[in-house]
N, C-alpha and C. Protein backbone atom coordinates (compact mmCIF):
# COMPACT_ATOMS: atom_id res chain seq x y z
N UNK A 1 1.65 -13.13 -18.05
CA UNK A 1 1.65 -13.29 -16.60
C UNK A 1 2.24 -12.06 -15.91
N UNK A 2 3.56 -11.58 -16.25
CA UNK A 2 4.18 -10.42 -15.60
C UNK A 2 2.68 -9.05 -16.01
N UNK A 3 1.95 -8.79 -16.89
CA UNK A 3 1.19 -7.88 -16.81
C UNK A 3 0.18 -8.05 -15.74
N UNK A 4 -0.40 -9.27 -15.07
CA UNK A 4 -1.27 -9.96 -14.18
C UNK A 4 -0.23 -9.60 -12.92
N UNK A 5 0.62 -9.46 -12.72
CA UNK A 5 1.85 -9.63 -11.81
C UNK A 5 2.15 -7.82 -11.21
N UNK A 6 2.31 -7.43 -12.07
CA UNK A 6 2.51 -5.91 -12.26
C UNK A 6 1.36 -4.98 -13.23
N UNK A 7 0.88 -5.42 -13.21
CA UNK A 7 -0.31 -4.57 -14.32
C UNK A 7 0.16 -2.91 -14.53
N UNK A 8 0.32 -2.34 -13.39
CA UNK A 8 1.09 -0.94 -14.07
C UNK A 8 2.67 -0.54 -14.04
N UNK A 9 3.18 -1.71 -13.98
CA UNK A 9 4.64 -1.47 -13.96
C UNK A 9 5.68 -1.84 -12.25
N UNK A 10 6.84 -1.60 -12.45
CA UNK A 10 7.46 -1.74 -11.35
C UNK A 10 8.08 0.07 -11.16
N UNK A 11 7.75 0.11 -9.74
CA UNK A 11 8.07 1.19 -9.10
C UNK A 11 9.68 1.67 -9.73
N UNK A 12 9.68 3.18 -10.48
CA UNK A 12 10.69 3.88 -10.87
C UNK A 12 10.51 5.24 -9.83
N UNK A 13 12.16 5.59 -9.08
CA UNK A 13 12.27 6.41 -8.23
C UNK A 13 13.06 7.44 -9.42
N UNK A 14 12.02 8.71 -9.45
CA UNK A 14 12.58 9.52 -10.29
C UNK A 14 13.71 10.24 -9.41
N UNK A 15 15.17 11.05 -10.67
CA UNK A 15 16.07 11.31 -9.94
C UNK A 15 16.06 12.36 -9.24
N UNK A 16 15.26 12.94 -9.41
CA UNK A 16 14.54 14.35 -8.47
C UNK A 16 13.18 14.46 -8.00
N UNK A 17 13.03 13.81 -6.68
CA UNK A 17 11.75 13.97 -6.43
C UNK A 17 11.34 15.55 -5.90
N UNK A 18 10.24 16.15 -6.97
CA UNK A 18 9.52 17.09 -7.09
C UNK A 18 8.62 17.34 -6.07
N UNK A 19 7.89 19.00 -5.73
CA UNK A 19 6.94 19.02 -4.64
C UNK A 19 5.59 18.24 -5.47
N UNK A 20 5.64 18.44 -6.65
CA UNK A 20 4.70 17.81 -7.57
C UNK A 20 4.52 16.27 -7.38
N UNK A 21 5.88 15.69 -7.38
CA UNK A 21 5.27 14.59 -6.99
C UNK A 21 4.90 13.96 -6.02
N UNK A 22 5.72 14.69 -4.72
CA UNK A 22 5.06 14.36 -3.29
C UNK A 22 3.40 15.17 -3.26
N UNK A 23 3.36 15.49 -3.95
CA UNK A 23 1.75 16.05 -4.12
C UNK A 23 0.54 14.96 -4.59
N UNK A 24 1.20 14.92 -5.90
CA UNK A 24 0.87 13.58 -6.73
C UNK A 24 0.37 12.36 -5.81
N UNK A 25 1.70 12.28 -5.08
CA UNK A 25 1.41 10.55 -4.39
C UNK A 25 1.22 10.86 -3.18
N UNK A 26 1.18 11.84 -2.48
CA UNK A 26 0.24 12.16 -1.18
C UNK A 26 -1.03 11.95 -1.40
N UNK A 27 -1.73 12.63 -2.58
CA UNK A 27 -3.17 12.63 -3.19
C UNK A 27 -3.54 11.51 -3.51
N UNK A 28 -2.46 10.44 -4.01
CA UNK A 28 -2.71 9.00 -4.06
C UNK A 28 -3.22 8.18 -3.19
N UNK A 29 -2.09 8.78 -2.33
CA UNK A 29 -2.71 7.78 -0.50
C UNK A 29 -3.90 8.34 0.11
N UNK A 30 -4.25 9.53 -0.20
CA UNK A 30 -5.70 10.11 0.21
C UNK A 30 -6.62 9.13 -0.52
N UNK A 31 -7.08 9.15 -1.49
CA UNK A 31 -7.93 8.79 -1.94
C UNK A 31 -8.05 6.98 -2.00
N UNK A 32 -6.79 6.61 -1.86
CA UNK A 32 -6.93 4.94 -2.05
C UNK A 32 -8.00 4.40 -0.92
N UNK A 33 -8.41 4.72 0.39
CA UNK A 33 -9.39 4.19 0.67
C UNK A 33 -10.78 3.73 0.44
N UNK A 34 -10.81 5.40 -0.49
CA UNK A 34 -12.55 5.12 -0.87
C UNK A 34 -12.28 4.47 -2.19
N UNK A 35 -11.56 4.59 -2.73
CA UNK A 35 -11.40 4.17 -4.23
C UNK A 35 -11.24 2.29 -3.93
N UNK A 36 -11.10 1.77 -2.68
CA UNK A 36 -10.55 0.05 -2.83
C UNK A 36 -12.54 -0.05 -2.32
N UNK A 37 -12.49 0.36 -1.25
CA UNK A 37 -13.57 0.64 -0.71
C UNK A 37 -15.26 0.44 -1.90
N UNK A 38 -15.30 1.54 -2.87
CA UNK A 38 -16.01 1.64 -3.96
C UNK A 38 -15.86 0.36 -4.49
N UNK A 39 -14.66 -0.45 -5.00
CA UNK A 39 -14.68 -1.37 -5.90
C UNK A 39 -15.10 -2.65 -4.88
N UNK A 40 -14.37 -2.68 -3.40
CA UNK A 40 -15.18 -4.21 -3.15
C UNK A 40 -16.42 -4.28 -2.21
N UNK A 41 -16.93 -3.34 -2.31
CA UNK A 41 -18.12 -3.08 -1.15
C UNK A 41 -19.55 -3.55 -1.37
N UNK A 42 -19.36 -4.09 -2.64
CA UNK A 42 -20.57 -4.62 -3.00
C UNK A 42 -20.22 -6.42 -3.42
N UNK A 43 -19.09 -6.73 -3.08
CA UNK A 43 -18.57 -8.07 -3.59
C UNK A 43 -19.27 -9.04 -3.21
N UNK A 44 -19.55 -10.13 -3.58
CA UNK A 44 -19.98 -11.37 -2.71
C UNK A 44 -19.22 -12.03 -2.15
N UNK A 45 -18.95 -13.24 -1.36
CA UNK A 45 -17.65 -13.93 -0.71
C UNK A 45 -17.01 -14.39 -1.93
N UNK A 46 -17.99 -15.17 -2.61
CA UNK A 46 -17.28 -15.67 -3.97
C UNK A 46 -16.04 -15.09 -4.70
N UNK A 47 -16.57 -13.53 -4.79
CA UNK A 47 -15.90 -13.00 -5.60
C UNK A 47 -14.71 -12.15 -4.69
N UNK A 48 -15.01 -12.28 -3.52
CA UNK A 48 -13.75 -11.84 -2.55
C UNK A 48 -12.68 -12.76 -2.57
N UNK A 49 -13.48 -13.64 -2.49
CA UNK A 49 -12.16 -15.18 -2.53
C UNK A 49 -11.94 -15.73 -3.74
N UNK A 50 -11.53 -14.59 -5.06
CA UNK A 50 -10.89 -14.87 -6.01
C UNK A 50 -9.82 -14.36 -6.46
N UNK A 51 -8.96 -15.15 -6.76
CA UNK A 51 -7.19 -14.41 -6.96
C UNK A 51 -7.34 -13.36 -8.50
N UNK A 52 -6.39 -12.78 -7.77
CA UNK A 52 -6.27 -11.61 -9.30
C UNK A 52 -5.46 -12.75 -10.49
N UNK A 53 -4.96 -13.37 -10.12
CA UNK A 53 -3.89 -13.98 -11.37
C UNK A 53 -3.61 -15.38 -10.22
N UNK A 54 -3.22 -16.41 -11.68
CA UNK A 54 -3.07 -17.77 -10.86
C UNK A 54 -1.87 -17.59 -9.73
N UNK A 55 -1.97 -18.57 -8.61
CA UNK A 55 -0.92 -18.33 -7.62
C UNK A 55 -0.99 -16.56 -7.12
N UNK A 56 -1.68 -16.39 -7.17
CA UNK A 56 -2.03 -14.72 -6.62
C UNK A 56 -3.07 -14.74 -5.39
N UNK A 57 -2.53 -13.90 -4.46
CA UNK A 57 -3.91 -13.26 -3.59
C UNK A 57 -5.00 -13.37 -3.97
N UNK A 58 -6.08 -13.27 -3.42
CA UNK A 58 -7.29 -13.54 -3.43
C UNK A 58 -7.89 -11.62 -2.85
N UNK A 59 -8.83 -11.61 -3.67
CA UNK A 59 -9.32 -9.80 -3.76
C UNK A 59 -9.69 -9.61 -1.47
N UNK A 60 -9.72 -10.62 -1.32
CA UNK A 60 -9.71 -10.49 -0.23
C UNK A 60 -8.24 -9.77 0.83
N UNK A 61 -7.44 -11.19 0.24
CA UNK A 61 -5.82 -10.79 0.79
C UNK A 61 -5.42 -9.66 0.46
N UNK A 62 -5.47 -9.79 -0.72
CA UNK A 62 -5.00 -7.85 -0.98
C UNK A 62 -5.48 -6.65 -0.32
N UNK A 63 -6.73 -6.88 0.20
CA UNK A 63 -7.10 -5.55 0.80
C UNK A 63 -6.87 -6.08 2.33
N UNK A 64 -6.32 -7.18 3.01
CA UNK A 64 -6.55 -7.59 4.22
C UNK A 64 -4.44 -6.98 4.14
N UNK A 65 -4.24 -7.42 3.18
CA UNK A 65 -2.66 -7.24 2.95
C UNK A 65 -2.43 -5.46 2.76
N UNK A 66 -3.26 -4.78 2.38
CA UNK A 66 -2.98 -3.32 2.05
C UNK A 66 -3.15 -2.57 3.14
N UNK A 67 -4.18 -3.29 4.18
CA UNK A 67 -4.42 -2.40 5.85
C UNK A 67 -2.35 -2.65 6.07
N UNK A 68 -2.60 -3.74 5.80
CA UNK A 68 -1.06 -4.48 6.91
C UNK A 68 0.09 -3.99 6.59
N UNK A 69 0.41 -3.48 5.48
CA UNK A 69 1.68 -2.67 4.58
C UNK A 69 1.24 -1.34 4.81
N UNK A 70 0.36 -0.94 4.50
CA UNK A 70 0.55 0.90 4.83
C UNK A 70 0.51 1.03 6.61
N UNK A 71 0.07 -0.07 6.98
CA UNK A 71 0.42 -0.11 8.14
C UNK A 71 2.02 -0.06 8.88
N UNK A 72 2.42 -0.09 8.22
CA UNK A 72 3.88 -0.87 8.60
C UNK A 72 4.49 0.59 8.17
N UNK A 73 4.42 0.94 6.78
CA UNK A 73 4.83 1.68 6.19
C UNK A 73 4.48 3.01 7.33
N UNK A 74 3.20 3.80 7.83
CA UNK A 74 3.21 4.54 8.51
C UNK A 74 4.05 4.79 9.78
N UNK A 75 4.15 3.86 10.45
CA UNK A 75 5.33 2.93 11.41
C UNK A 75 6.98 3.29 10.70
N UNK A 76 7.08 2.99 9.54
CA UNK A 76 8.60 3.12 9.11
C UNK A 76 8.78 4.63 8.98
N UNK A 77 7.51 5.46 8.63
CA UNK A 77 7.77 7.25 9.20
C UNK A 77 8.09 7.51 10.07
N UNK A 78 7.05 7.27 11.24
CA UNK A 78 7.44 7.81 12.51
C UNK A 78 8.88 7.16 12.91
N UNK A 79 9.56 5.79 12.57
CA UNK A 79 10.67 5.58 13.13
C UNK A 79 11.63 6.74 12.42
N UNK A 80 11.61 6.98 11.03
CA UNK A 80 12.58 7.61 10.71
C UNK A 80 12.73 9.34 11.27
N UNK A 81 11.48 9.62 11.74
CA UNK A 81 11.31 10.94 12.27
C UNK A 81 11.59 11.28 13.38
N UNK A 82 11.72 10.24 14.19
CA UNK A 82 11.90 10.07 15.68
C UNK A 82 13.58 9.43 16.03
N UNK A 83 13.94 9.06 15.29
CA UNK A 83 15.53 7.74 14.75
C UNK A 83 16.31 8.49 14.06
N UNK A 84 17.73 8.25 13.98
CA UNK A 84 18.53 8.40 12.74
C UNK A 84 18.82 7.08 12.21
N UNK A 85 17.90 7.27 10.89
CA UNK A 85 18.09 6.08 9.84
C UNK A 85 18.46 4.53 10.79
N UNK A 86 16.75 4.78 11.19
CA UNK A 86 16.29 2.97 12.04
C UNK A 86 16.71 1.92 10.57
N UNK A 87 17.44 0.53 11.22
CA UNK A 87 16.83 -0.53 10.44
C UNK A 87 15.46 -0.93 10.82
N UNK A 88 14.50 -0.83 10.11
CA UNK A 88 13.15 -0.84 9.90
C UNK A 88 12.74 -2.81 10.43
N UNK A 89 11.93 -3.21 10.38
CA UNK A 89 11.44 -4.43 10.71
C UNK A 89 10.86 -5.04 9.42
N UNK A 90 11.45 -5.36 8.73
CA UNK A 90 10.78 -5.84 7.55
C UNK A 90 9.56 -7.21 8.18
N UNK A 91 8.46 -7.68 7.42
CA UNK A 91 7.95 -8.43 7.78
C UNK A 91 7.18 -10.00 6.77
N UNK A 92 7.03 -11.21 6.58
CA UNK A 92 7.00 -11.92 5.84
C UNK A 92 5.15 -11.65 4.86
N UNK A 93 5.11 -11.22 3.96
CA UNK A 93 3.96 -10.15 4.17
C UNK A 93 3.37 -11.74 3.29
N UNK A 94 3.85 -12.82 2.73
CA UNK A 94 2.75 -14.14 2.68
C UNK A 94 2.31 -14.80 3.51
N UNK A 95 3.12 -15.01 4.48
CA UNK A 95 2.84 -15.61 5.51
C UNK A 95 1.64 -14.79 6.40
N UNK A 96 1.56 -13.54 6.89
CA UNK A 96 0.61 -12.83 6.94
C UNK A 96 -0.38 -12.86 6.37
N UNK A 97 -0.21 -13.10 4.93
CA UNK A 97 -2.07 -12.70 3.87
C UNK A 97 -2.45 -14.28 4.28
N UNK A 98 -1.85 -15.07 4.90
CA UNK A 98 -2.14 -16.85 5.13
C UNK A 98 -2.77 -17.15 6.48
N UNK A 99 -2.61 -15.90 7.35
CA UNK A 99 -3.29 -16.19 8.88
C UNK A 99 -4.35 -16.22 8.91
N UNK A 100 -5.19 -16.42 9.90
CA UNK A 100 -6.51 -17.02 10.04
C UNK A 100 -7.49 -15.64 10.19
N UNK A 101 -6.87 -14.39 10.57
CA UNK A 101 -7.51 -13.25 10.62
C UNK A 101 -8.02 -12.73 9.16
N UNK A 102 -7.24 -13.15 7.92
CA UNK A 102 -7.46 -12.62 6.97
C UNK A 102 -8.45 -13.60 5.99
N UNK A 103 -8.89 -14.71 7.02
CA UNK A 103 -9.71 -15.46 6.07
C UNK A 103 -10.74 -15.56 6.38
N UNK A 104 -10.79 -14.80 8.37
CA UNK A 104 -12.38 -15.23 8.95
C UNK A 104 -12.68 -13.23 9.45
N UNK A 105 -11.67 -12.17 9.50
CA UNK A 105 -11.78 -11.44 10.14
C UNK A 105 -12.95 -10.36 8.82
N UNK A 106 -13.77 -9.50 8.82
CA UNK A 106 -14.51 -9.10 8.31
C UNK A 106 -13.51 -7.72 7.40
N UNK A 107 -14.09 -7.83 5.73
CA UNK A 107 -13.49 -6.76 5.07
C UNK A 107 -13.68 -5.28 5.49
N UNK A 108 -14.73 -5.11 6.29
CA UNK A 108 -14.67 -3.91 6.76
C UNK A 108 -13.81 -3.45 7.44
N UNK A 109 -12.83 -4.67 8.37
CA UNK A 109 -12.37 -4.05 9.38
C UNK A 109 -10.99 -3.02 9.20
N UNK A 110 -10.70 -4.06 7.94
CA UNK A 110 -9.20 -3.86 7.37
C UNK A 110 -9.18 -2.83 6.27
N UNK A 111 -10.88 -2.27 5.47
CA UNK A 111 -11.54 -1.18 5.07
C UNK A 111 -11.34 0.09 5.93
N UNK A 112 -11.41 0.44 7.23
CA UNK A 112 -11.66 1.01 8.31
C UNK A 112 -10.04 1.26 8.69
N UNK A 113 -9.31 0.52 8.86
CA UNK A 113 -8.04 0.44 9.53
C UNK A 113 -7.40 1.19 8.23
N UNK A 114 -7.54 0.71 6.95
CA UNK A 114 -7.10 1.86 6.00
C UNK A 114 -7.25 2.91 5.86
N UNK A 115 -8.47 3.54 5.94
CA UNK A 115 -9.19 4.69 6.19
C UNK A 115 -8.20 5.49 7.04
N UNK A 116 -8.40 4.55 8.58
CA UNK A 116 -7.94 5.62 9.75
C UNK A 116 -6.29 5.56 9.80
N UNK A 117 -5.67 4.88 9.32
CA UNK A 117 -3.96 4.76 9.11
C UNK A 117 -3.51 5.73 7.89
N UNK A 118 -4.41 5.88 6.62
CA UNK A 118 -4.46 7.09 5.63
C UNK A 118 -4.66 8.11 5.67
N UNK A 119 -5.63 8.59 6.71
CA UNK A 119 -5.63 9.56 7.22
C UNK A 119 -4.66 10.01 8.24
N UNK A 120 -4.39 9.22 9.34
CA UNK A 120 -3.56 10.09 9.82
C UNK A 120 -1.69 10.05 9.13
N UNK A 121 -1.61 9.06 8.10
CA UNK A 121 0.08 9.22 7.22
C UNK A 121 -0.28 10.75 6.44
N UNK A 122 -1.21 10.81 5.26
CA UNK A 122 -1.74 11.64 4.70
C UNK A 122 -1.40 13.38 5.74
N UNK A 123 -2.45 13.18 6.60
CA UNK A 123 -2.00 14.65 7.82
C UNK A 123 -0.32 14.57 7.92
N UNK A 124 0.27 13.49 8.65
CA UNK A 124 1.61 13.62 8.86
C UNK A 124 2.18 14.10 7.39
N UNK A 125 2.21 13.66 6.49
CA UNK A 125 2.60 13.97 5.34
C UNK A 125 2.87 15.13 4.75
N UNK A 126 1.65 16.11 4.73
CA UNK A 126 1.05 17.28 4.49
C UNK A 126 1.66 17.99 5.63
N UNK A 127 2.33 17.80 6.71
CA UNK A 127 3.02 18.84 7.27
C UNK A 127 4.33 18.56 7.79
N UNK A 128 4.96 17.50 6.55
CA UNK A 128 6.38 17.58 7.19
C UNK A 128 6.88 18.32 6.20
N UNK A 129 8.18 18.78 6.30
CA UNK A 129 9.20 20.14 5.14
C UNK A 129 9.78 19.06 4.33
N UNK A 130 10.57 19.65 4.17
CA UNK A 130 11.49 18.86 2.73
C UNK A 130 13.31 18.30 4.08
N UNK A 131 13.26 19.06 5.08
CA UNK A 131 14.26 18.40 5.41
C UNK A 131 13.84 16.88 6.49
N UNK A 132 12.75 16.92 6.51
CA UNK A 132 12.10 16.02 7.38
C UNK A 132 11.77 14.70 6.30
N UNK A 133 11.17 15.31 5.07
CA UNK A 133 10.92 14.17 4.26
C UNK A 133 12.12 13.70 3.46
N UNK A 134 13.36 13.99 3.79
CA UNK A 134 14.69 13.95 3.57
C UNK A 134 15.05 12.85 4.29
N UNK A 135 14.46 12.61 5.59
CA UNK A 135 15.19 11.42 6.28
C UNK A 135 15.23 10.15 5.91
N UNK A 136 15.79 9.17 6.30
CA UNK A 136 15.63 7.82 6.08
C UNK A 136 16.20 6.60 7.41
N UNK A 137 15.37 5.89 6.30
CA UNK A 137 15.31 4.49 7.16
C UNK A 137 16.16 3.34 6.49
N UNK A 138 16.88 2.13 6.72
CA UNK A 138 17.36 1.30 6.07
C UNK A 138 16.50 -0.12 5.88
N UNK A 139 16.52 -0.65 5.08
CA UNK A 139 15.58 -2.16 4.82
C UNK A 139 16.70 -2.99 5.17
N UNK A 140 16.69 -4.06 6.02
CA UNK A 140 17.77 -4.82 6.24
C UNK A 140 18.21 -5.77 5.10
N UNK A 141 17.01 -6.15 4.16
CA UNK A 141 17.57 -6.65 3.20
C UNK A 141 18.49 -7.12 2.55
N UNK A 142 18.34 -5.74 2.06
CA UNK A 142 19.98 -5.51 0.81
C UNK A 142 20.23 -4.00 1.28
N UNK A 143 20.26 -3.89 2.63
CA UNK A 143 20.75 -2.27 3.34
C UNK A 143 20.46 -1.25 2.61
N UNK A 144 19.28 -1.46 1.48
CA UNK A 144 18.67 0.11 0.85
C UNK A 144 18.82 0.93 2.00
N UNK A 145 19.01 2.14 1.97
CA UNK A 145 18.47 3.45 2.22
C UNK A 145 17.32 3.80 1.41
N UNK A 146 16.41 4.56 2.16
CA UNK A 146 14.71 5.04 1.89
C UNK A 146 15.37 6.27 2.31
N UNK A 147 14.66 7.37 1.53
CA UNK A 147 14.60 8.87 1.83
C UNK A 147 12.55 8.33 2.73
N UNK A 148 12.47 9.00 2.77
CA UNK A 148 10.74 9.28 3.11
C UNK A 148 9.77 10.02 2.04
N UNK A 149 10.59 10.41 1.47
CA UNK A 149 10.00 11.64 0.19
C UNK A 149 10.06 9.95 -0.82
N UNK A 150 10.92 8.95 -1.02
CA UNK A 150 10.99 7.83 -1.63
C UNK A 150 9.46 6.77 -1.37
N UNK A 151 9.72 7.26 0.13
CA UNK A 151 8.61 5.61 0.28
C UNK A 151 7.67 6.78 -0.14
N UNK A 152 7.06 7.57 -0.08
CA UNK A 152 6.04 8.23 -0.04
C UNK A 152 5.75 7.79 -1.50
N UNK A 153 6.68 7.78 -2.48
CA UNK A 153 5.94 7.46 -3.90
C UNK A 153 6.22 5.95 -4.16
N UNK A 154 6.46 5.17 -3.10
CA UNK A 154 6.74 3.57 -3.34
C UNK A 154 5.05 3.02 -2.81
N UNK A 155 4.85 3.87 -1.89
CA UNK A 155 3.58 3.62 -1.29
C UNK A 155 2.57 4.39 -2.27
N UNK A 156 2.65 5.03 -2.71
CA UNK A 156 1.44 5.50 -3.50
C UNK A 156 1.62 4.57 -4.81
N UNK A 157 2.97 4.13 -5.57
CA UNK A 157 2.87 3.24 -6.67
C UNK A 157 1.79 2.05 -5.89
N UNK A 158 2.33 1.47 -4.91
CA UNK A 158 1.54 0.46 -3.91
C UNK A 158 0.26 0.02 -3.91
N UNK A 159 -0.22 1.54 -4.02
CA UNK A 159 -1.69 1.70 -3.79
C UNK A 159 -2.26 1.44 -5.16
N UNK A 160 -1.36 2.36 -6.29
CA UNK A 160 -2.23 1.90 -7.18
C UNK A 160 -1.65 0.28 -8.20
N UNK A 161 -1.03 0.02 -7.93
CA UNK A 161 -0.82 -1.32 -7.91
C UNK A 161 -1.69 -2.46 -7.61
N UNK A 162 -2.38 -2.53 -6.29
CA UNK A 162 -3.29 -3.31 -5.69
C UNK A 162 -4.13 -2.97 -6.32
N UNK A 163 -4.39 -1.66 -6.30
CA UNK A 163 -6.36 -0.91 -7.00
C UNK A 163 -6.02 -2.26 -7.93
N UNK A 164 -4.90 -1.55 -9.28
CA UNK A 164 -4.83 -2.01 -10.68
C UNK A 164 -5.15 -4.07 -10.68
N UNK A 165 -4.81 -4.83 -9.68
CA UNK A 165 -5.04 -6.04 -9.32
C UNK A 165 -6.41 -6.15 -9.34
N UNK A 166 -7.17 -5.45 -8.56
CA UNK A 166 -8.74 -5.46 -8.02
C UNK A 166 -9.28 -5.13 -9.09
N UNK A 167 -9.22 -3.91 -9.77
CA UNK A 167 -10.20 -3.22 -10.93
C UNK A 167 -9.80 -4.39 -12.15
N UNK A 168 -8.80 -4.89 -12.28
CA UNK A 168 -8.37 -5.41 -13.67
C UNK A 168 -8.93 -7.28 -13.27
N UNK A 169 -9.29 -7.59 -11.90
CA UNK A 169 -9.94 -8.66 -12.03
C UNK A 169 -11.40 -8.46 -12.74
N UNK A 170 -12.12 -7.25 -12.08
CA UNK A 170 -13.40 -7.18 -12.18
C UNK A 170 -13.93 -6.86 -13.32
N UNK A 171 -13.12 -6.70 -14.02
CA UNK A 171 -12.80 -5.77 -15.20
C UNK A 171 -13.37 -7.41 -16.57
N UNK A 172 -12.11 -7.54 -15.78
CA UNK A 172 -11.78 -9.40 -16.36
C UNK A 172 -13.24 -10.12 -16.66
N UNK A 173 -13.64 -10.28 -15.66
CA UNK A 173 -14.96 -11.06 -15.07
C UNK A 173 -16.67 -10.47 -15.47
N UNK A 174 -16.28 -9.11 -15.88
CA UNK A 174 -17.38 -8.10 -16.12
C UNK A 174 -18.10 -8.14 -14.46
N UNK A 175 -17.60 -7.62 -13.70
CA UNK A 175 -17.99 -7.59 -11.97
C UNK A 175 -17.81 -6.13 -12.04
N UNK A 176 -18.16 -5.36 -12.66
CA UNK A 176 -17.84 -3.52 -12.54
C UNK A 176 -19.28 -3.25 -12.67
C-alpha cells in the first residue's frame, strides 16, 4: 500500500541545494504539463473516475488537485517575494478534490490552468538569484520555514509524484 501511496518516495531536502538542482526541478515543473496532459488526454470518463490505490483520488482529482496546489504554491512565491517570511494559507486540499467543480468542471480546464500557472512559476523561477530564492515563507502547521529554493524541489517531487500515481495506474490496467 505505502508503494501505491508514495510510489517514488517521500520528499528528501538535500543539505545543499545545488544550481543543478534548482535546474533539475525547474525543468520538472516545465514539462509536467504536457507530460499529465499526454497521459490523460485520451482517457474515457471511466477511466478518469478511477482511483490510483484504494481510498485514493480518482485520475480525475489528481489532476483537478494538481491545477489547485501548484496553484497555491505559485501564490506562496510571490508572498514570500513581496513579504518577510508570510504565514502562508495552508488549505484542506480533500475537502477541495470533494467539491462539485472537480466532479462536473471539464479536465481541460484544470489541463490549461496548469499549463498557464507553469509557465508563468517556471519564467518567475528562471529569473530569480540565489538571494531571492533564499527567502521564505512559514506553514502554520508545525511553523516549518520554506526557503523557496526548498519548495521549488517539494513541488517538482509533487509533480512527479502525481505523474508516478497516473502512469503507474495505467500501467496497472494496461491503459498506456
Amino acid at each position: 500500500m505505502e508503494n501505491l501511496k508514495y510510489p517514488i518516495g517521500t520528499f528528501h531536502v538535500p543539505s545543499l541545494i545545488t544550481k543543478e538542482h534548482l535546474n533539475d526541478w525547474i525543468t520538472t515543473l516545465e514539462e509536467l504539463p504536457s507530460r499529465i496532459r499526454l497521459l490523460v488526454e485520451n482517457l474515457s470518463e471511466e477511466q478518469l473516475d478511477t482511483s490510483y490505490r484504494p481510498q485514493g483520488w480518482t485520475l480525475r482529482q489528481v489532476v483537478h488537485h494538481l491545477a489547485d496546489s501548484h496553484h497555491h504554491s505559485y501564490i506562496r512565491f510571490k508572498w514570500a517575494l513581496t513579504e518577510d517570511s508570510p504565514i502562508i494559507k495552508p488549505y484542506d486540499e480533500q475537502a477541495w478534490a470533494n467539491l462539485p467543480d472537480v466532479e462536473n468542471a471539464p479536465l481541460e480546464w484544470s489541463l490549461k490552468h496548469l499549463e498557464v500557472v507553469h509557465h508563468k512559476l517556471v519564467r518567475l523561477l528562471r529569473l530569480l538569484n540565489d538571494i531571492q530564492l533564499s527567502r521564505t515563507f512559514i506553514h502554520p502547521a508545525d511553523n516549518t520555514v520554506f526557503t523557496l529554493k526548498r519548495n521549488v524541489g517539494q513541488y517538482a517531487w509533487h509533480s512527479k509524484h502525481h505523474y508516478a500515481h497516473i502512469y503507474n495506474l495505467l500501467e496497472r490496467n494496461n491503459w498506456l
